[in-house]
Structure formats: structure tokens, C-alpha cells
C-alpha atoms as a PDB file:
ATOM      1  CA  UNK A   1      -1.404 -14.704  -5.232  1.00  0.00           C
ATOM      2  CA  UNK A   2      -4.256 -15.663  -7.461  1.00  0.00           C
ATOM      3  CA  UNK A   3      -5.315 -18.401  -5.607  1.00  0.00           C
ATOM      4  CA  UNK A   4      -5.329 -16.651  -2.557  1.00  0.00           C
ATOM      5  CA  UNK A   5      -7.108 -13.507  -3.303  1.00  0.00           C
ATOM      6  CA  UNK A   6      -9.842 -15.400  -5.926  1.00  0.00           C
ATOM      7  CA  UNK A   7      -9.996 -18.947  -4.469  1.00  0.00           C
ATOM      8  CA  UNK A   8      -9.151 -20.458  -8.033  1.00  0.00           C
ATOM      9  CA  UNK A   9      -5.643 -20.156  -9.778  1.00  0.00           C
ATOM     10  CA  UNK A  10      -7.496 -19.718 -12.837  1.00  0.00           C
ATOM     11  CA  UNK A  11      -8.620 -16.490 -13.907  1.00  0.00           C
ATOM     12  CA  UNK A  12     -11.836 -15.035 -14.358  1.00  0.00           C
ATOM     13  CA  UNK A  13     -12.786 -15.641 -10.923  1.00  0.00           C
ATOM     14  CA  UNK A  14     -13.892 -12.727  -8.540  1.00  0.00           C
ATOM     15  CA  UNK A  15     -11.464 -11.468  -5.950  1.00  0.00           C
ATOM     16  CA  UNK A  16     -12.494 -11.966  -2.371  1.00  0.00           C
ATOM     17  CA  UNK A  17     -13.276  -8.025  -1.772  1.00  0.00           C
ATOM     18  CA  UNK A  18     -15.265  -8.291  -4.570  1.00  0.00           C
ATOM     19  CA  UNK A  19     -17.354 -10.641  -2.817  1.00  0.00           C
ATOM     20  CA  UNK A  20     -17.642  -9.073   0.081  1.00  0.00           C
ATOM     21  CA  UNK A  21     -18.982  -5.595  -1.560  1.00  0.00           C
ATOM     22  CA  UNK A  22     -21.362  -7.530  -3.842  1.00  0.00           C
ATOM     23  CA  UNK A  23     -22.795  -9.658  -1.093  1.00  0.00           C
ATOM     24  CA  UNK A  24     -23.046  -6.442   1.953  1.00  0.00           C
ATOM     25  CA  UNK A  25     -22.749  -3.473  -0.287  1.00  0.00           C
ATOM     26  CA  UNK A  26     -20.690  -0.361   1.014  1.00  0.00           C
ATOM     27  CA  UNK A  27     -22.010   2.491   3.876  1.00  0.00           C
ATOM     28  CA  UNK A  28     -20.012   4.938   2.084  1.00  0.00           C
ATOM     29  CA  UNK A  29     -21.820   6.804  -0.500  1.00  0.00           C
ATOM     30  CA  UNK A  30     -18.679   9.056  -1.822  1.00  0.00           C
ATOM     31  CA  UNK A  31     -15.952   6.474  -1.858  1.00  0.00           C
ATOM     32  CA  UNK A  32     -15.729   2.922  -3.643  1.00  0.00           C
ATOM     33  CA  UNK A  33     -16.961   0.184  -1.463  1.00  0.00           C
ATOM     34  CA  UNK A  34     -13.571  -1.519  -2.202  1.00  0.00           C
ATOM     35  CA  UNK A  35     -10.159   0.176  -2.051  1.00  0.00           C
ATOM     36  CA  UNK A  36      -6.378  -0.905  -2.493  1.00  0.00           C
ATOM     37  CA  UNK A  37      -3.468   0.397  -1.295  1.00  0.00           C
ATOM     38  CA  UNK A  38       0.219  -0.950  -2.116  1.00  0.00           C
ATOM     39  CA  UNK A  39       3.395   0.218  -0.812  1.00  0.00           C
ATOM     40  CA  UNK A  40       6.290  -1.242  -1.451  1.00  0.00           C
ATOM     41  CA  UNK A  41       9.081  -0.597  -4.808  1.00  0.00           C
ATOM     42  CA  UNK A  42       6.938  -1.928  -7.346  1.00  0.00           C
ATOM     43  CA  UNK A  43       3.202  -3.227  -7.195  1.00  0.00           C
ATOM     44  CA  UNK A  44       2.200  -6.947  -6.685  1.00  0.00           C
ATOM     45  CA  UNK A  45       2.634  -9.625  -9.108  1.00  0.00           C
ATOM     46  CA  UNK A  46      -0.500 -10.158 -10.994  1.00  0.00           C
ATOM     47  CA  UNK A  47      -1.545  -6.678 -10.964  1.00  0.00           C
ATOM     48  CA  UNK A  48      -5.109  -5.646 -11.056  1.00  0.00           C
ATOM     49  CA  UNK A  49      -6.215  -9.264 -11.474  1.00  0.00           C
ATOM     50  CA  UNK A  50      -5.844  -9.812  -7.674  1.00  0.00           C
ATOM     51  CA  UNK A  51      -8.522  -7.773  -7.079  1.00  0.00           C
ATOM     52  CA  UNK A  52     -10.747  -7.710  -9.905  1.00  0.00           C
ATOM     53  CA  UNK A  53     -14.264  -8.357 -10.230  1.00  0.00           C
ATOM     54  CA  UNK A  54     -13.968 -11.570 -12.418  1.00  0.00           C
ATOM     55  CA  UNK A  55     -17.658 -12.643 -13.799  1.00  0.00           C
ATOM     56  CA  UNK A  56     -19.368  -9.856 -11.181  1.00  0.00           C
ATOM     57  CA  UNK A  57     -20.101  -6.657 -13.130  1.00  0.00           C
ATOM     58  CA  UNK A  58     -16.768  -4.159 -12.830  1.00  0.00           C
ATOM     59  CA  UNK A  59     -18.287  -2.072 -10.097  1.00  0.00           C
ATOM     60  CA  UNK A  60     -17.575  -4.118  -7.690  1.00  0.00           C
ATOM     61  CA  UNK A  61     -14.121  -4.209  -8.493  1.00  0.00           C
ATOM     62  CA  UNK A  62     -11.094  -2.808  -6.011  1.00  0.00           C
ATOM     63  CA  UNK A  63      -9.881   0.421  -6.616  1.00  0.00           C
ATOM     64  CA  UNK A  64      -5.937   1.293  -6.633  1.00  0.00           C
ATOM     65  CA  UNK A  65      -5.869   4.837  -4.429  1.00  0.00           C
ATOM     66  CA  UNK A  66      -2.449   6.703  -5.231  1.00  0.00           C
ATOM     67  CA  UNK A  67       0.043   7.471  -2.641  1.00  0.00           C
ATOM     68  CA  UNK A  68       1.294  10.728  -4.187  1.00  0.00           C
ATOM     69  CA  UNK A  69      -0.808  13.172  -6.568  1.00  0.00           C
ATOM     70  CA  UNK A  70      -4.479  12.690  -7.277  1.00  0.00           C
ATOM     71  CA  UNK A  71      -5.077   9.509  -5.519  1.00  0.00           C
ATOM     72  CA  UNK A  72      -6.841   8.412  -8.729  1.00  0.00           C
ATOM     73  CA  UNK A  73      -5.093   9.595 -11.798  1.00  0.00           C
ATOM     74  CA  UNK A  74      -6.908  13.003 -13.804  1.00  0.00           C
ATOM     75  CA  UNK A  75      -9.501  12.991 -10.713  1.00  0.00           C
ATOM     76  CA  UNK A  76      -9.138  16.901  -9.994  1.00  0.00           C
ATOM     77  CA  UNK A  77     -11.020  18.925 -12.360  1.00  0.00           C
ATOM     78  CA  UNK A  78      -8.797  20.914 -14.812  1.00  0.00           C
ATOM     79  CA  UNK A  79      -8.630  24.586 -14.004  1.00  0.00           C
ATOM     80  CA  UNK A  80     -10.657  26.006 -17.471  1.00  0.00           C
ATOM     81  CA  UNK A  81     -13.704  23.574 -16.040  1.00  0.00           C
ATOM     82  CA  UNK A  82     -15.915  25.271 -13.195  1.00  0.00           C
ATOM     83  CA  UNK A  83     -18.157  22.778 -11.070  1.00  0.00           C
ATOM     84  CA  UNK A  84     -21.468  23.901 -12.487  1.00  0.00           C
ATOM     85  CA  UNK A  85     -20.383  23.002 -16.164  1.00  0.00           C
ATOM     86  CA  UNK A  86     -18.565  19.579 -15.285  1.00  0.00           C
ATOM     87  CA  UNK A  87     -21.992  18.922 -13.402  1.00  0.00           C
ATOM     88  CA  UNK A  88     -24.223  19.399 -16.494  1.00  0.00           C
ATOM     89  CA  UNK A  89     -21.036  17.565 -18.261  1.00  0.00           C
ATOM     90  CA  UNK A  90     -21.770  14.359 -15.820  1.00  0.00           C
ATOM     91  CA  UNK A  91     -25.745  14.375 -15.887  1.00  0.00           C
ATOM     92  CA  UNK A  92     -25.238  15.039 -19.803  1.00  0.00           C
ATOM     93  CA  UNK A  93     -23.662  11.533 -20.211  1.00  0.00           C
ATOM     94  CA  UNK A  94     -25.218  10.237 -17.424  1.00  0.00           C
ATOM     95  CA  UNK A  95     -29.383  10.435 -19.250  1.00  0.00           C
ATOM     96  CA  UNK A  96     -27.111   9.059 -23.170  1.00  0.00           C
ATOM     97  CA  UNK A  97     -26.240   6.005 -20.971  1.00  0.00           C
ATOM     98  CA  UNK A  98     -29.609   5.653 -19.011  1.00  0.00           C
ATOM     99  CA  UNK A  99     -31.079   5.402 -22.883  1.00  0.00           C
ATOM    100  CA  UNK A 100     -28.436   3.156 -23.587  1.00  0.00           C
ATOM    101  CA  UNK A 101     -29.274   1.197 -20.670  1.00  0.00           C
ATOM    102  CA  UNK A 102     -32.874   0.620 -21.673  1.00  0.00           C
ATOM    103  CA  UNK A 103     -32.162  -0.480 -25.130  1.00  0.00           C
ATOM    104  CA  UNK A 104     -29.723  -3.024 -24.212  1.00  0.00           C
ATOM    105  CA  UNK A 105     -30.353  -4.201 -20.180  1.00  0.00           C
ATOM    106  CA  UNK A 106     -26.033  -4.284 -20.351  1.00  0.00           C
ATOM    107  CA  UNK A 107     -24.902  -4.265 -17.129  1.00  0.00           C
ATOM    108  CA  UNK A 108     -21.587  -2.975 -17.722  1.00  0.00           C
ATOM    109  CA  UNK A 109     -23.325   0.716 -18.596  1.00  0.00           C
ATOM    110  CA  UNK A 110     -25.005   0.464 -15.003  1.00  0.00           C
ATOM    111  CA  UNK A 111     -21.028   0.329 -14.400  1.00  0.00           C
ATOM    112  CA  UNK A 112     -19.970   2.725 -16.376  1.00  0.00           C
ATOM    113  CA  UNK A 113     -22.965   5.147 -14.821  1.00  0.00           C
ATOM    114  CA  UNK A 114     -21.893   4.358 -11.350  1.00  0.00           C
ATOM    115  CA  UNK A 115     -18.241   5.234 -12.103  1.00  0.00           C
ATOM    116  CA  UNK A 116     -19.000   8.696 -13.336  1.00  0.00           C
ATOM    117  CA  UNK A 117     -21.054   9.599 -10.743  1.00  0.00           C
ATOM    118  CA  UNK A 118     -18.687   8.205  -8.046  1.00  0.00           C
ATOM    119  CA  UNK A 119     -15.817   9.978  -9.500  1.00  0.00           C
ATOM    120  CA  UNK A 120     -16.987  13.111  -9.699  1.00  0.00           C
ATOM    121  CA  UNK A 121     -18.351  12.441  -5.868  1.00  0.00           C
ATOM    122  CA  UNK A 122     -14.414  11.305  -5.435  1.00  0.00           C
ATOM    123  CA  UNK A 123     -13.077  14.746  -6.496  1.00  0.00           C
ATOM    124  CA  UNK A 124     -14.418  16.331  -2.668  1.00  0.00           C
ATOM    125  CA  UNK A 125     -13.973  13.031  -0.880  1.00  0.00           C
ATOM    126  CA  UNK A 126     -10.785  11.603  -1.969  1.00  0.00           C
ATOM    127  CA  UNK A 127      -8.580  14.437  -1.296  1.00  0.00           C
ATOM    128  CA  UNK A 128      -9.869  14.624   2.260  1.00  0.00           C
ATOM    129  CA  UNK A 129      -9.411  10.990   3.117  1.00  0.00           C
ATOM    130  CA  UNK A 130      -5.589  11.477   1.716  1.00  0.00           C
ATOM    131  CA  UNK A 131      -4.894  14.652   3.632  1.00  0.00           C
ATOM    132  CA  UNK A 132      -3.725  12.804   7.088  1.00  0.00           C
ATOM    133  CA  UNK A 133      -2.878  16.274   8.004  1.00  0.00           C
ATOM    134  CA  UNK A 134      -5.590  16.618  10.702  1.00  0.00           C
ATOM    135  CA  UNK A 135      -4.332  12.953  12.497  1.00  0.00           C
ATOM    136  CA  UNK A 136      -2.496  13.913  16.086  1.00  0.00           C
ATOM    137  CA  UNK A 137       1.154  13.296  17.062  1.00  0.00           C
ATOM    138  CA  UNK A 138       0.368  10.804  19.007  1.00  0.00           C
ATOM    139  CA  UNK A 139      -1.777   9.391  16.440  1.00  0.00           C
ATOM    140  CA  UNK A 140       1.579   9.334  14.079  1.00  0.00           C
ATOM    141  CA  UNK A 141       3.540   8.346  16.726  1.00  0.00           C
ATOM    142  CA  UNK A 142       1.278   5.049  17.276  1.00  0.00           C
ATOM    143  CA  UNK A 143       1.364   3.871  13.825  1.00  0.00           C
ATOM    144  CA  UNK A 144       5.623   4.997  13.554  1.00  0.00           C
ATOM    145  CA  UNK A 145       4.825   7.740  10.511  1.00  0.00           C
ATOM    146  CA  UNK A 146       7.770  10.085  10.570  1.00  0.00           C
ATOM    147  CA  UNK A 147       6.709  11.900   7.630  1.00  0.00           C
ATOM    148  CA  UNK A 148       2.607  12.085   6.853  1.00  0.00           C
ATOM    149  CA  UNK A 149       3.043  12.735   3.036  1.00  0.00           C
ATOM    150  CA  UNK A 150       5.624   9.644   2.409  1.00  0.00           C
ATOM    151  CA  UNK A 151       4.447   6.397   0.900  1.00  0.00           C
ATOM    152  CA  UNK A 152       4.542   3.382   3.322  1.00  0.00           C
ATOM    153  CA  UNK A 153       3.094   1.147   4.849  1.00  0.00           C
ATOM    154  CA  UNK A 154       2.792   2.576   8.612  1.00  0.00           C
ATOM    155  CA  UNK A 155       0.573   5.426   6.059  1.00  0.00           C
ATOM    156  CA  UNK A 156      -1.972   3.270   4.604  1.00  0.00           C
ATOM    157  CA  UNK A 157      -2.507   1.882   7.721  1.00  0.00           C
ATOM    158  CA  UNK A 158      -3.623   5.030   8.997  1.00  0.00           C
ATOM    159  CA  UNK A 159      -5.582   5.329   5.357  1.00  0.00           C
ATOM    160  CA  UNK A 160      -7.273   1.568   5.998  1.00  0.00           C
ATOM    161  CA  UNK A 161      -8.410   3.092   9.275  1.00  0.00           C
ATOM    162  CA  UNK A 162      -9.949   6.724   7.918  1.00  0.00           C
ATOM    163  CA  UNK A 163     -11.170   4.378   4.945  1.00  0.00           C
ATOM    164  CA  UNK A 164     -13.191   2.293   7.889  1.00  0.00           C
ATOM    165  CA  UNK A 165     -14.576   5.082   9.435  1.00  0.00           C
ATOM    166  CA  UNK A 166     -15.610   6.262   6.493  1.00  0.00           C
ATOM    167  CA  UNK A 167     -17.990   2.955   5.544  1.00  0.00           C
ATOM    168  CA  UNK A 168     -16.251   1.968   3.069  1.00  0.00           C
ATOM    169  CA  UNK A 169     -16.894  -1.897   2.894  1.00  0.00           C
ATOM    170  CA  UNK A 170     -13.130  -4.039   2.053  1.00  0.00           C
ATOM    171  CA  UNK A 171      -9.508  -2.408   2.122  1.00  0.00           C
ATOM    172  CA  UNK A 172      -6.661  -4.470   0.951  1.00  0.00           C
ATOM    173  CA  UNK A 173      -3.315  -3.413   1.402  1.00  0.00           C
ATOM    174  CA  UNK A 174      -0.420  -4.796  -0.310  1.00  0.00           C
ATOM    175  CA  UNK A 175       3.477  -4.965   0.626  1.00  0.00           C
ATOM    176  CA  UNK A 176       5.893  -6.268  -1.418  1.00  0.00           C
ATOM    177  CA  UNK A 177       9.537  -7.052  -1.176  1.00  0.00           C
ATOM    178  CA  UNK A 178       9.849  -9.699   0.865  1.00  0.00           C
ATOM    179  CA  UNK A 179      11.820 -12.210  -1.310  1.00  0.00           C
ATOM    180  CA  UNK A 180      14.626 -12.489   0.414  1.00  0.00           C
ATOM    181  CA  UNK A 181      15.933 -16.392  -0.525  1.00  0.00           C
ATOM    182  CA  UNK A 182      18.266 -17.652  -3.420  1.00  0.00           C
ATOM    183  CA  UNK A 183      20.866 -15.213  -1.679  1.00  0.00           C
ATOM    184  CA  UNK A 184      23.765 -14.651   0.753  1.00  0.00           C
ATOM    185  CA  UNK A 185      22.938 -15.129   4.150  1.00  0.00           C
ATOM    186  CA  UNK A 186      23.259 -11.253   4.591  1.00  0.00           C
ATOM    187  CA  UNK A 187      20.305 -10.709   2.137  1.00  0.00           C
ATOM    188  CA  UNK A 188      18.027 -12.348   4.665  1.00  0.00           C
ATOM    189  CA  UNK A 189      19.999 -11.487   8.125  1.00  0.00           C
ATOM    190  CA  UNK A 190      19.328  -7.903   7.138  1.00  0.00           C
ATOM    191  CA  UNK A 191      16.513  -7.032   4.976  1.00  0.00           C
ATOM    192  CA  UNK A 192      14.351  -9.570   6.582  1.00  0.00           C
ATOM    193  CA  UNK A 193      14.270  -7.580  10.235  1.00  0.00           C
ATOM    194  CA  UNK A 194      13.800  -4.287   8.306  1.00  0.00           C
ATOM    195  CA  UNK A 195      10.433  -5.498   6.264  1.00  0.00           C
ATOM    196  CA  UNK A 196       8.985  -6.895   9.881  1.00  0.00           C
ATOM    197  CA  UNK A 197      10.086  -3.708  12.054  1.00  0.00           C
ATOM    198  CA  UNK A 198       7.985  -1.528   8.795  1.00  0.00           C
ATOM    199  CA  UNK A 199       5.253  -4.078   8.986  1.00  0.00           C
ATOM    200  CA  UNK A 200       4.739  -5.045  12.958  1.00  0.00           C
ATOM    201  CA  UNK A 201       4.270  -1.847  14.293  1.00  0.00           C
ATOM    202  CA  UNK A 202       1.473  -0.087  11.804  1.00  0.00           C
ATOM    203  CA  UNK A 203      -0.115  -3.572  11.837  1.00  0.00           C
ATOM    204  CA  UNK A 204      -0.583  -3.191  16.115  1.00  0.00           C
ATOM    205  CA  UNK A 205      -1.780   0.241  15.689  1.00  0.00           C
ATOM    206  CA  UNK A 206      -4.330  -0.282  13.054  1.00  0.00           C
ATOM    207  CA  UNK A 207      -5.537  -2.937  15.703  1.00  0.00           C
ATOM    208  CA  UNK A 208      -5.281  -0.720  18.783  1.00  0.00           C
ATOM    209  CA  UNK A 209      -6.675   2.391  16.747  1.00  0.00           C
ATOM    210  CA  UNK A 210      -9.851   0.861  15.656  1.00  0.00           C
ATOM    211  CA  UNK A 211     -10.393  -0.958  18.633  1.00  0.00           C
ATOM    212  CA  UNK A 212     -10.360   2.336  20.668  1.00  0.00           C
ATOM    213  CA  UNK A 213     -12.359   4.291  18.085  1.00  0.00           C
ATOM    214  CA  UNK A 214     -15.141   1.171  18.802  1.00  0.00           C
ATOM    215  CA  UNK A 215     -14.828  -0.020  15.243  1.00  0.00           C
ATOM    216  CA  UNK A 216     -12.907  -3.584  16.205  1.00  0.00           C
ATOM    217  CA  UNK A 217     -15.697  -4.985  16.612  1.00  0.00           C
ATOM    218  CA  UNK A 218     -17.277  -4.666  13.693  1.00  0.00           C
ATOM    219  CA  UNK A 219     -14.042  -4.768  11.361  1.00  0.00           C
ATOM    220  CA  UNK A 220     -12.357  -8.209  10.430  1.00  0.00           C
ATOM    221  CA  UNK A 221      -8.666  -7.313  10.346  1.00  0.00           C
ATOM    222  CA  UNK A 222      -6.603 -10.008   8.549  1.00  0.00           C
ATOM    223  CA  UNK A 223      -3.139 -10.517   8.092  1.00  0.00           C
ATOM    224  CA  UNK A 224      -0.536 -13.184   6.017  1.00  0.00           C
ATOM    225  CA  UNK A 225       0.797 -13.578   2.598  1.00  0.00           C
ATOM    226  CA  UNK A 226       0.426 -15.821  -0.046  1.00  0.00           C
ATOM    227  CA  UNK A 227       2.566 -19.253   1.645  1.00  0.00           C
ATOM    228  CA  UNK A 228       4.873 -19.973   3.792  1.00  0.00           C
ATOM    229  CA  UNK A 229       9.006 -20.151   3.540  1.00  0.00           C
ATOM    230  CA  UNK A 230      11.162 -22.771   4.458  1.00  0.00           C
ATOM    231  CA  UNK A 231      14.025 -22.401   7.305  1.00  0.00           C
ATOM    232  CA  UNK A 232      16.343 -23.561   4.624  1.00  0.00           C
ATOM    233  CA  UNK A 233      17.765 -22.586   1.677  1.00  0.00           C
ATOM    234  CA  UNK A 234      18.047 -23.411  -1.793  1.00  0.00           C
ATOM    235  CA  UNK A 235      21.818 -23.338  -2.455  1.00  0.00           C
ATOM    236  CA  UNK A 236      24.429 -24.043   0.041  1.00  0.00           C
ATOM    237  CA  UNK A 237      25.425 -20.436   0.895  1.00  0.00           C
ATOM    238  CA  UNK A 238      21.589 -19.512   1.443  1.00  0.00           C
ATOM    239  CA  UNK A 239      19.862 -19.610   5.041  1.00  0.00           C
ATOM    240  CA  UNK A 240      16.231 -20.061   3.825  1.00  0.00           C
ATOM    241  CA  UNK A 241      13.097 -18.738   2.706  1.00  0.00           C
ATOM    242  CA  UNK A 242      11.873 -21.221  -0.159  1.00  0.00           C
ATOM    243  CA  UNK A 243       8.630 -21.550  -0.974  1.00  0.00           C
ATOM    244  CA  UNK A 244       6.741 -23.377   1.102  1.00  0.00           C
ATOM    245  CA  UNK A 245       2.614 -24.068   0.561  1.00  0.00           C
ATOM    246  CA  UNK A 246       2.290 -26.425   3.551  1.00  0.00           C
ATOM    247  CA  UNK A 247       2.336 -24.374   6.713  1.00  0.00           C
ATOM    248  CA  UNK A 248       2.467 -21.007   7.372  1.00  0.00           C
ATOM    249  CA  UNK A 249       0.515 -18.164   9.542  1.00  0.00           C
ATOM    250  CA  UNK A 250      -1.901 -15.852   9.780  1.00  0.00           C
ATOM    251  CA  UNK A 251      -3.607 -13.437  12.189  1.00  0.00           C
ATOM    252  CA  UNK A 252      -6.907 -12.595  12.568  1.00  0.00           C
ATOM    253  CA  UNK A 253      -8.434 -10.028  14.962  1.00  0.00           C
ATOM    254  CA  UNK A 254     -11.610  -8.059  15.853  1.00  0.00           C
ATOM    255  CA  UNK A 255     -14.823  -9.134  14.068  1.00  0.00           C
ATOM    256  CA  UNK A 256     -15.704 -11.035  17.134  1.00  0.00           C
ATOM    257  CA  UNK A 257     -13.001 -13.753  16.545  1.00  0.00           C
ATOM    258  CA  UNK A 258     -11.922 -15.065  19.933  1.00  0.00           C
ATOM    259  CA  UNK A 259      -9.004 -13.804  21.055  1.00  0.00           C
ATOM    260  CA  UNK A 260      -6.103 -15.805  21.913  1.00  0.00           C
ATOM    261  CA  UNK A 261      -7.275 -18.503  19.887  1.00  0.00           C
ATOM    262  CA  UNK A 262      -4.552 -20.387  18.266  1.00  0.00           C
ATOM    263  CA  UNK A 263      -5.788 -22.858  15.113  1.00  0.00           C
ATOM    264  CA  UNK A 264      -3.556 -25.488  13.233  1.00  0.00           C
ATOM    265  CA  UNK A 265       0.262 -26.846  14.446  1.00  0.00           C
ATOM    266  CA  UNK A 266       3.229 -27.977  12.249  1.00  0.00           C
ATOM    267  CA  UNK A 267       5.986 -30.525  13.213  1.00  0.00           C
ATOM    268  CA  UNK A 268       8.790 -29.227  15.207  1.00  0.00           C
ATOM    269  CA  UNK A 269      11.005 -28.153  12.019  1.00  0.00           C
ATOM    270  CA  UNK A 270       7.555 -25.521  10.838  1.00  0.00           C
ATOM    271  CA  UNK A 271       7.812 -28.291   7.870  1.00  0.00           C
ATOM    272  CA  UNK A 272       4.132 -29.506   7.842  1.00  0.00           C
ATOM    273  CA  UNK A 273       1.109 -29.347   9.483  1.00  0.00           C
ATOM    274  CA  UNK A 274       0.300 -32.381  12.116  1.00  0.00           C
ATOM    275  CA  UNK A 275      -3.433 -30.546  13.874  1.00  0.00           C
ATOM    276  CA  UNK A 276      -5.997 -29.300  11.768  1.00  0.00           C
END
């Protein structure tokens, strides 16, 4: 996972959205210029590392958004605090770091500036991004969301697309799961089909949705994991899905890639790779 978000299985190196944002910057003035979203039981091994900022100062690093509650934990305001006083609160601390800035030329308190500001900017704009409440039927219906305040997938999908719209620069989503070998055979004959049945219809609607919004063409949407799996298994009574680092696939569309394009072949077994 390391290597594949950073480039480097050694850490300390900056995560590909962190790149991005440093190198083009965000159009989104209200909202970090790079997001995460996970679904899944639990979050994905390696944690915030995977998209951290490694030796580029912290504020271009990704930021988690919450599925349920404050999508950033203690962003709302607490009820004894009225807007005008958490305002003078915010520029208060905002001119004892600008002095602190001067004296020192530290980078991280340009951060730590930036954050403040962004979060209280955060408290209008990241409830309204979350509230899906204004998407269409049909828009639900395309992207298989049965319930618009549930955690899933098929919703951050819909998120990664309001996110777009919205200028903000890189949005990484994470699903996790989908280790299904070292079992019986029934562990992969039936949990397998349910992750891709979650996964392949949100993933054609974020693709359809942005395309007929106009933003395809000026979004990169990229799909795969972290390496491939086998077709078999590691003990007898297994059907598959070892690790496998040698071949396996990804999608890209929009950006301009050509479409249709197919890149790379394995041997007849998906073993190794014998083109490009």
C-alpha cells in the first residue's frame, strides 16, 4: 500500500495526492485540495501514512472526511460560541502565528494558519457537501444508494463527484475487505461476488455522472488495488487469491486517456506479464 500510494516502501515519502495538490494547487477555496474517503469495516492498513504529506509541508496532506457525524471530528461550533466571537477567536490566533511566522520563517505555522482558517471555512462547506439530500432518485438509483445517510461505497462515490464539482483538486477513496484467500472455497465463492457487485456499479456511475455533468474530461478517474491475486490457493482446500505483484489490472478513464485502449498482457494462466 505504501509503495503504491508514495512510490517508495519507505516512509517519509509524499503520497501521490500530495503531489498532485502541491504541484496544481486546489480551485476550491472552502474545502481541502485533497480529501479521503474509506468505507469498508475498518480503515486501510497503514493508516494516515498512505496519504500523508511526507517531506512536503502538512498542508498538503489528505484529509479523512467522516461518513457519519461532523465529517471532521469537533468541526461544528459548540452551542455557548456565536460566529462573531469564534471569528475574533480565529483572527486572534491567526495575527500570534503571523508573528510567529516572521520570527522563525517555519513552514509548518504557514500550516497550522491555513488549517484554522480552512476549518472554520469547513464548518458552512462541509456539512453541505455531506448532505446528499438534494441528489435525485434517479441520481441514487444510478450509483445503487438505497439509503443516502449509510456509509458505503456507492455514497462516496456520489461524495468524489460533489467533491469534483466543487474544485477540489485529488479524492481518494478507499475499500477494504477484500482478503478473501487462506480460506474455504465458500469464503471466496461468496464474499468475492458481493465486494464486486458494491464496487462495479458506483464505479460506472461516477464515470457516467461526471462525464454527463462535462467534468470527464477534465477528471482522471483511476481504479485498482495494491497487486494482483493468484487463481490458486495457498492450502489445498483454498481456490485462490494469493498475493501476486506480477500482473494485475487497472482502469483508467476520462482525462483524455484513449478509450478502449488496452496496455500490458500476461500468459494464459494471468501468471506474468509477456507485453509491456
Amino acid at each position: 500500500k505504501l509503495y503504491m500510494n508514495s512510490g517508495s516502501g519507505q516512509f517519509g515519502r509524499p503520497s501521490m495526492g500530495s503531489w498532485v495538490t502541491y504541484g496544481l494547487g486546489s480551485e476550491c477555496d472552502d474545502l481541502p485540495g485533497f480529501v479521503v474517503l474509506q468505507s469498508g469495516p475498518r480503515g486501510p492498513r497503514g493508516g494516515a501514512v498512505l496519504w500523508g504529506s511526507g517531506v512536503l509541508p502538512t498542508t498538503y496532506q489528505g484529509v479523512p472526511l467522516r461518513n457519519q457525524g461532523d465529517p471532521i471530528v469537533n468541526l461544528s461550533t459548540p452551542q455557548s460560541i456565536d460566529a462573531a466571537r469564534q471569528r475574533r477567536l480565529v483572527d486572534a490566533v491567526r495575527e500570534l502565528n503571523l508573528k510567529r511566522l516572521q520570527q522563525t520563517g517555519d513552514d509548518e505555522i504557514a500550516t497550522r494558519i491555513n488549517a484554522y482558517e480552512m476549518a472554520y471555512q469547513m464548518q458552512t462547506s462541509a456539512p453541505e457537501l455531506m448532505d446528499t439530500g438534494g441528489e435525485s432518485q434517479a441520481t441514487l438509483d444510478l450509483y445503487g444508494i438505497k439509503d443516502p445517510q449509510e456509509s458505503s461505497f456507492a455514497r462516496n462515490c456520489l461524495l468524489a463527484r460533489r467533491l469534483v464539482e466543487r474544485g477540489v483538486r485529488f479524492v481518494q477513496l478507499y475499500d477494504t475487505n477484500w482478503d478473501h484467500h487462506g480460506g474455504p472455497t465458500e469464503n471466496l465463492e461468496k464474499h468475492l461476488p458481493e465486494k464486486c457487485r458494491n464496487i462495479d456499479q458506483p464505479c460506472a456511475a461516477l464515470v457516467r455522472d461526471l462525464k454527463q455533468r462535462g467534468l470527464l474530461d477534465d477528471t482522471i478517474v483511476i481504479w485498482g488495488g495494491e497487486f494482483g491475486r493468484t487463481p490458486m490457493g495457498e492450502v489445498r482446500e483454498s481456490t485462490g487469491r494469493n498475493h501476486h505483484i506480477d500482473a494485475f489490472t487497472m482502469w483508467f478513464a476520462g482525462g483524455g486517456f484513449k478509450t478502449g485502449q488496452v496496455y500490458g498482457k500476461t500468459d494464459e494462466f494471468g501468471f506474468g506479464a509477456v507485453e509491456n
